[in-house]
C-alpha atoms as a PDB file:
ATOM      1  CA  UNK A   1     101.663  54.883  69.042  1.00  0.00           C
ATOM      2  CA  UNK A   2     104.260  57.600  68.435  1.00  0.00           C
ATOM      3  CA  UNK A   3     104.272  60.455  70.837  1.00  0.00           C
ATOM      4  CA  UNK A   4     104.479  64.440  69.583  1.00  0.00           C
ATOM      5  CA  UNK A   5     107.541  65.676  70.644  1.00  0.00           C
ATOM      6  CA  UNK A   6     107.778  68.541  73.227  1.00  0.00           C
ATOM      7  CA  UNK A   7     109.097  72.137  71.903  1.00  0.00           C
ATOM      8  CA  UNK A   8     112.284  72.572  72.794  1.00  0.00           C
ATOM      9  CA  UNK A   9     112.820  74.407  76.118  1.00  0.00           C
ATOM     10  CA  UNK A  10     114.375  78.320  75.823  1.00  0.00           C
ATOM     11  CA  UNK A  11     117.143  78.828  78.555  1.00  0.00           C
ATOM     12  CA  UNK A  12     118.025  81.655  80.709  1.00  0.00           C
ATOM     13  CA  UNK A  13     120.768  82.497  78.180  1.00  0.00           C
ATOM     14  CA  UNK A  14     118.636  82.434  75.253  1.00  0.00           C
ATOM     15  CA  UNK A  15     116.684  84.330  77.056  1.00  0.00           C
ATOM     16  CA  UNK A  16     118.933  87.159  77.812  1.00  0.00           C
ATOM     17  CA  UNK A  17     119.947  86.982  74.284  1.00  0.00           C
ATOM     18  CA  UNK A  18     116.927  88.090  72.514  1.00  0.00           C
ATOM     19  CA  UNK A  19     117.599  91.375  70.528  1.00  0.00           C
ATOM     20  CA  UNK A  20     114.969  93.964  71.317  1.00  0.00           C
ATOM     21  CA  UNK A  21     112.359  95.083  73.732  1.00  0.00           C
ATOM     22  CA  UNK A  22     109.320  92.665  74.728  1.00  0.00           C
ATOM     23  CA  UNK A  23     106.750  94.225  76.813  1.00  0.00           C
ATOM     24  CA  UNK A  24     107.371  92.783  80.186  1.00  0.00           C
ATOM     25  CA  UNK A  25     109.412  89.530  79.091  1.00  0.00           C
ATOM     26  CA  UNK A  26     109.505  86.411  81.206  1.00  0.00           C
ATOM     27  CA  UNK A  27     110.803  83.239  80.626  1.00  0.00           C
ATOM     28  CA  UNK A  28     108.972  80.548  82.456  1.00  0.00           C
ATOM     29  CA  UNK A  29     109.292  77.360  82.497  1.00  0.00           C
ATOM     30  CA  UNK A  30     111.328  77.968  79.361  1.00  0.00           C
ATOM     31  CA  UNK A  31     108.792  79.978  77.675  1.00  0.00           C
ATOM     32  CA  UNK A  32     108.858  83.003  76.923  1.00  0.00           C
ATOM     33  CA  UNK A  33     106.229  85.205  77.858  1.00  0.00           C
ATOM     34  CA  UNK A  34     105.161  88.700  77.068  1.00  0.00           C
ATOM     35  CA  UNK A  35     102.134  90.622  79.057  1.00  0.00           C
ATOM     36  CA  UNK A  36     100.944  93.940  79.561  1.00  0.00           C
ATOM     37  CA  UNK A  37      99.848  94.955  82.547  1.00  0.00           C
ATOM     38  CA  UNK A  38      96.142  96.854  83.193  1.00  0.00           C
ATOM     39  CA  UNK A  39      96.034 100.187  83.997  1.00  0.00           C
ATOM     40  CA  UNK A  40      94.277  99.019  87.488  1.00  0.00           C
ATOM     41  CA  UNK A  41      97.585  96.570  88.161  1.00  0.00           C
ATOM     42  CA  UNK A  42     100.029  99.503  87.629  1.00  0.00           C
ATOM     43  CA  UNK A  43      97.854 101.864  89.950  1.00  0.00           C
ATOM     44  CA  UNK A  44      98.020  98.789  92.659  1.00  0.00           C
ATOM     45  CA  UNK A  45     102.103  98.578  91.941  1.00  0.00           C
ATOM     46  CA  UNK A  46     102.616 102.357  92.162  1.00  0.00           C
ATOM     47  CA  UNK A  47     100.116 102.674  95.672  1.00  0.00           C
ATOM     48  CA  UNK A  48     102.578  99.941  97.150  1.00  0.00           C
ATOM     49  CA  UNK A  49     105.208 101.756  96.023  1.00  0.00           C
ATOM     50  CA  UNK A  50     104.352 104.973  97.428  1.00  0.00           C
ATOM     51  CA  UNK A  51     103.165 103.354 101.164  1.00  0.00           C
ATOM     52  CA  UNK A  52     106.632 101.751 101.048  1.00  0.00           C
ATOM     53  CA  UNK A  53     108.253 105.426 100.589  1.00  0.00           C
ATOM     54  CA  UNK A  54     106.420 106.764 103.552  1.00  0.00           C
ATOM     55  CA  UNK A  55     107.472 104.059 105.845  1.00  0.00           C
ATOM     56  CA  UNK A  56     110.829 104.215 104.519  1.00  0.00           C
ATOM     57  CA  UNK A  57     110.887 107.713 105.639  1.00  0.00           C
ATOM     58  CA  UNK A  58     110.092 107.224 109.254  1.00  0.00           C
ATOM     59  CA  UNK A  59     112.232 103.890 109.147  1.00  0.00           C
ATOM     60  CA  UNK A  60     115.992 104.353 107.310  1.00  0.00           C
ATOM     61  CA  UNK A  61     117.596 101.338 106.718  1.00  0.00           C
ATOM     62  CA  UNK A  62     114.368  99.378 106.280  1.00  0.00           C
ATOM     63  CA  UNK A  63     115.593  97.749 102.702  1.00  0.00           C
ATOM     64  CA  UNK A  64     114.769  98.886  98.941  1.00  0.00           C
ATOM     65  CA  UNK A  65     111.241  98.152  97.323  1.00  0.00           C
ATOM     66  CA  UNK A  66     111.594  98.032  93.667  1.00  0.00           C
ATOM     67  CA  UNK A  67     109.814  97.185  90.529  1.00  0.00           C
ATOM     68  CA  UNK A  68     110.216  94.389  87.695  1.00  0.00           C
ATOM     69  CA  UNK A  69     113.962  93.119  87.520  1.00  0.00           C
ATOM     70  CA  UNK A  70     115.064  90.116  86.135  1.00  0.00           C
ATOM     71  CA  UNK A  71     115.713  87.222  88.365  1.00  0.00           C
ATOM     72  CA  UNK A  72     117.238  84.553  87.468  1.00  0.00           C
ATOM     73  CA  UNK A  73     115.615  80.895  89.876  1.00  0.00           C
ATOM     74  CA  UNK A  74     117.002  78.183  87.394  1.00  0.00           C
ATOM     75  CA  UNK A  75     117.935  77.786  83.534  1.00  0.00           C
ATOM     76  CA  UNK A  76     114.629  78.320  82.171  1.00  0.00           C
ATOM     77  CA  UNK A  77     113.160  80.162  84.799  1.00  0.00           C
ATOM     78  CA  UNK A  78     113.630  84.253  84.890  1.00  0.00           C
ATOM     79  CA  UNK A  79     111.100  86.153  86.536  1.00  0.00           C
ATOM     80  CA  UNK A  80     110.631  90.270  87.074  1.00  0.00           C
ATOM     81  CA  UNK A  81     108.322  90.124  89.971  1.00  0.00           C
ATOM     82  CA  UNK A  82     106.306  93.633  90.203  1.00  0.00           C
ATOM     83  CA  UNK A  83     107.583  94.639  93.052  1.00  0.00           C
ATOM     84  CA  UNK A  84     110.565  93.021  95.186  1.00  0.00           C
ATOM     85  CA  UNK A  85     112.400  93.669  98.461  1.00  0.00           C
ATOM     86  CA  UNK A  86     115.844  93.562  99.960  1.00  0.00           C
ATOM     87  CA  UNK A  87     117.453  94.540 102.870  1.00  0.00           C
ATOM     88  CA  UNK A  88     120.282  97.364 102.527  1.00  0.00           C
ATOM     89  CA  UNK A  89     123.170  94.548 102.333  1.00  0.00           C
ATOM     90  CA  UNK A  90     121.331  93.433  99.440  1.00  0.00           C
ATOM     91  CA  UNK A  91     120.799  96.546  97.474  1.00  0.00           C
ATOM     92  CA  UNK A  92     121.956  95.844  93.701  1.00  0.00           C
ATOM     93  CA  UNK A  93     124.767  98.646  91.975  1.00  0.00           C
ATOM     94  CA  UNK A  94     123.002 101.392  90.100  1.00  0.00           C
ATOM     95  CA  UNK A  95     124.155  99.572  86.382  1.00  0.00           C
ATOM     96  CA  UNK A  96     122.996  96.245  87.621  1.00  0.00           C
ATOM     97  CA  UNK A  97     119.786  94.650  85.512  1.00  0.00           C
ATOM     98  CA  UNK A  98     119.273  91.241  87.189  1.00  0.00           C
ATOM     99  CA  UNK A  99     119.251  89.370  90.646  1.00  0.00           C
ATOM    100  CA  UNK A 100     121.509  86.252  90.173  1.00  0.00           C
ATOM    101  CA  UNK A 101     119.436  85.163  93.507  1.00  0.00           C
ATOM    102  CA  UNK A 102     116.058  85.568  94.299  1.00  0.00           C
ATOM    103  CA  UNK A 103     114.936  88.731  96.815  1.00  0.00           C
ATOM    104  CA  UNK A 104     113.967  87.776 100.076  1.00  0.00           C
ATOM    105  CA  UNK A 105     110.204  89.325  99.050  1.00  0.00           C
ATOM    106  CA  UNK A 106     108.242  88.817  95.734  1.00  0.00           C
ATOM    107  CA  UNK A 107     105.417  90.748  94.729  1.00  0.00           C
ATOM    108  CA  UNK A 108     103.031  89.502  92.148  1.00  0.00           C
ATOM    109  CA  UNK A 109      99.953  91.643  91.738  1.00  0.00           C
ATOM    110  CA  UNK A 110      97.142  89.906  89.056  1.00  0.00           C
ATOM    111  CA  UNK A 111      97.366  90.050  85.212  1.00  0.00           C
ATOM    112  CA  UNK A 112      94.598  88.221  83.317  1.00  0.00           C
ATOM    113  CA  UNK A 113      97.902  86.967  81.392  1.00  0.00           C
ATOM    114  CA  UNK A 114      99.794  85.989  83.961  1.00  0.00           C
ATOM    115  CA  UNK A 115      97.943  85.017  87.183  1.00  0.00           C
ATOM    116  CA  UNK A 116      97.831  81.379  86.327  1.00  0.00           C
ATOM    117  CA  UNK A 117     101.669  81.062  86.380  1.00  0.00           C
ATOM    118  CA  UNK A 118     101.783  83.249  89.511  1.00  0.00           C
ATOM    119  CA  UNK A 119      99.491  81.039  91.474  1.00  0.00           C
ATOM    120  CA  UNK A 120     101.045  78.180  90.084  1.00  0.00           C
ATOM    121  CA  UNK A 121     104.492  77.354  88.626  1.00  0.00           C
ATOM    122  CA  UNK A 122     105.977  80.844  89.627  1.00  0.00           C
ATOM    123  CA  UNK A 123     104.710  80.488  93.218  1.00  0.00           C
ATOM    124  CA  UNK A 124     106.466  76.637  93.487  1.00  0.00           C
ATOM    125  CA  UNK A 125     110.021  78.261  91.532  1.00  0.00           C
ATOM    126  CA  UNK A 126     110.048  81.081  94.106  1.00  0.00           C
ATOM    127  CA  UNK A 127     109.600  78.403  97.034  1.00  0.00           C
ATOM    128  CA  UNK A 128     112.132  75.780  95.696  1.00  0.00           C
ATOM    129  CA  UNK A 129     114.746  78.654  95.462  1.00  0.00           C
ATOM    130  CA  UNK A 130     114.304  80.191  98.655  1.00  0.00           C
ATOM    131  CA  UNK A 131     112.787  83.065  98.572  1.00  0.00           C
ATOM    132  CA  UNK A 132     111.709  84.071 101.738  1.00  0.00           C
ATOM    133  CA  UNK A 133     107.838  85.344 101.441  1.00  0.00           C
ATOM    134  CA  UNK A 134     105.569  86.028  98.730  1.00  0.00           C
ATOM    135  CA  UNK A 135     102.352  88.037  97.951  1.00  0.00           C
ATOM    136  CA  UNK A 136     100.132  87.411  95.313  1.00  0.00           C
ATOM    137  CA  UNK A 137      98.066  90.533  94.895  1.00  0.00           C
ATOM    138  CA  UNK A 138      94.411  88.864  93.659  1.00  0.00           C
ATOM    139  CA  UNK A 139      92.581  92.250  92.129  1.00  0.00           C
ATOM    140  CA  UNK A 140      89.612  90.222  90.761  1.00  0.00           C
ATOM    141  CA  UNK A 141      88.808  89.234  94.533  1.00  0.00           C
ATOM    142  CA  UNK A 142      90.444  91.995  96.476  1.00  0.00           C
ATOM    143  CA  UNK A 143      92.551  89.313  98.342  1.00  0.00           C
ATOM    144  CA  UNK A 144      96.560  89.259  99.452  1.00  0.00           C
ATOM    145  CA  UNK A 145      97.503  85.689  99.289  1.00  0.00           C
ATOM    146  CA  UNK A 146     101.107  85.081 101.584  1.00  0.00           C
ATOM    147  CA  UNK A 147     103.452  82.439 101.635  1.00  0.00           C
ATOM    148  CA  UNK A 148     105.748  82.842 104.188  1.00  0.00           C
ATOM    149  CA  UNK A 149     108.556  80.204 105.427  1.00  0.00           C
ATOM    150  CA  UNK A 150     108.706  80.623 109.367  1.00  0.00           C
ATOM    151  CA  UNK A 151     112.403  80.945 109.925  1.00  0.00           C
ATOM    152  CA  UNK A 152     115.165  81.095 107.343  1.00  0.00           C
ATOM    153  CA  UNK A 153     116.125  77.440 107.424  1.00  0.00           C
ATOM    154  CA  UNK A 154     112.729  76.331 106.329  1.00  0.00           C
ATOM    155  CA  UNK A 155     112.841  74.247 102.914  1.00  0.00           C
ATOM    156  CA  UNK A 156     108.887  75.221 102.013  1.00  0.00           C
ATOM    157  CA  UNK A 157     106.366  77.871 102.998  1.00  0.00           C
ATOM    158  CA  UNK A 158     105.033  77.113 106.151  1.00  0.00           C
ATOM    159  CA  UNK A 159     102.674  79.593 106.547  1.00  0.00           C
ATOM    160  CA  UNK A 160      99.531  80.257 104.036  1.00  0.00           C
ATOM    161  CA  UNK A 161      97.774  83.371 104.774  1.00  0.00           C
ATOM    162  CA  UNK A 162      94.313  84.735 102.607  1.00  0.00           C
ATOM    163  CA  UNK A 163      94.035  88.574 103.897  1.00  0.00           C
ATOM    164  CA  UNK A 164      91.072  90.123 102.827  1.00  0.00           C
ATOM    165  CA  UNK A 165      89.770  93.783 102.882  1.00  0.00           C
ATOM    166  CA  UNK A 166      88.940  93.424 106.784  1.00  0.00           C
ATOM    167  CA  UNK A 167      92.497  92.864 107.329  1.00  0.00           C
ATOM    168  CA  UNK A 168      95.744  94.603 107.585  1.00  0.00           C
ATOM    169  CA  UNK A 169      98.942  92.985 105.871  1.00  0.00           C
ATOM    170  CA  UNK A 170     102.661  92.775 107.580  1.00  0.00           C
ATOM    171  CA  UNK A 171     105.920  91.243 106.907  1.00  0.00           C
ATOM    172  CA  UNK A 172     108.717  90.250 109.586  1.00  0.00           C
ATOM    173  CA  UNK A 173     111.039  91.075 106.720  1.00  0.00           C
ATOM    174  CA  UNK A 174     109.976  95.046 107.043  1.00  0.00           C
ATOM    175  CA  UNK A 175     110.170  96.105 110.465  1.00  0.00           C
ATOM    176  CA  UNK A 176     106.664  98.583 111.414  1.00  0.00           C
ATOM    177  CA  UNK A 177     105.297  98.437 107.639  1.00  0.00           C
ATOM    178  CA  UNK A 178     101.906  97.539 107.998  1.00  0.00           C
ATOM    179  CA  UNK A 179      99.101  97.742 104.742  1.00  0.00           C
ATOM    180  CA  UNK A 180      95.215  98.471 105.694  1.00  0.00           C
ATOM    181  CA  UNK A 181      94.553  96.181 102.483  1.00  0.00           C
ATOM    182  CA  UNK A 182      90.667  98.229 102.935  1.00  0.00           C
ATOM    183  CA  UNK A 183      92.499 100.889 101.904  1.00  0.00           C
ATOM    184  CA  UNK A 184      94.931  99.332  99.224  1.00  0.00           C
ATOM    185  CA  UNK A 185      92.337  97.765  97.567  1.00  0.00           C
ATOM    186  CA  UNK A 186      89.505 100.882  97.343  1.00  0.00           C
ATOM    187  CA  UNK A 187      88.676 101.536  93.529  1.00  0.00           C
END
């Protein structure tokens, strides 16, 4: 019995390489994937956005939040999370594109494209290269699911949070930014 062979796996530098614009290009598991994103997932992105800004306001120095940047976990993983965090020390240069390490908080808010790798092999890359804590935004159910490693030397999420509408979400990345995810998730 003779076995189909597998399609050859793109890398990160392929990846990079492609001439043109793709609407909202990832390469996962060395596939490349293109989505666009509902206007309902861009109104949750920009609402996160703005709540950010207003803590930010009463709390300098509490980090940048920003939107869809490469970043690079492996060779044929490259991810642009919707929204990620870093603390000032981490801020990238104005001309930079890319993280060549993963932000200490991912964002991932639900595409019907998408949310299968986000729950799945994107959620397992983002654990086995550190990252610190990650939300994935589920729109269908009006839930925030968090993985969240307990201290920095932790080699897997430890903690597994389902926040609902009833609750209010927090980070010990952000100091004082809290999210009434009633209020986040009102249509």
């Amino acid at each position: 019995m003779a076995l189909a062979a597998s399609a050859p796996k793109m890398t990160a530098e392929e990846f990079f390489a492609l001439p043109g614009e793709l609407p909202h290009p990832q390469l996962i598991d060395g596939e490349l994937v293109v989505s666009t994103p509902t206007a309902g997932h861009q109104r949750l992105v920009a609402e996160l956005i703005g709540l950010f800004h207003v803590h930010r306001q009463s709390h300098p120095g509490c980090g940048e939040l920003g939107i869809e940047i490469d970043t690079v976990l492996d060779e044929v993983n490259v991810y642009a999370p919707d929204l990620w965090w870093v603390p000032d020390g981490r801020r990238l240069a104005d001309d930079q594109s890319r993280f060549g390490s993963p932000p200490p908080l991912v964002v991932e808010v639900r595409s019907p494209s998408t949310w299968r790798y986000d729950i799945g092999s994107k959620l397992r890359h983002y654990e086995a290269a550190g990252v610190a804590e990650v939300w994935l935004v589920d729109t269908a159910a009006d839930v925030v699911l968090v993985f969240r490693r307990r201290t920095s030397d932790a080699t897997t999420f430890d903690v597994a949070l389902e926040l609902t509408t009833a609750d209010t979400l927090a980070t010990p990345l952000i100091d004082g930014w809290t999210i009434d995810l009633g209020e986040l998730f009102i249509r």
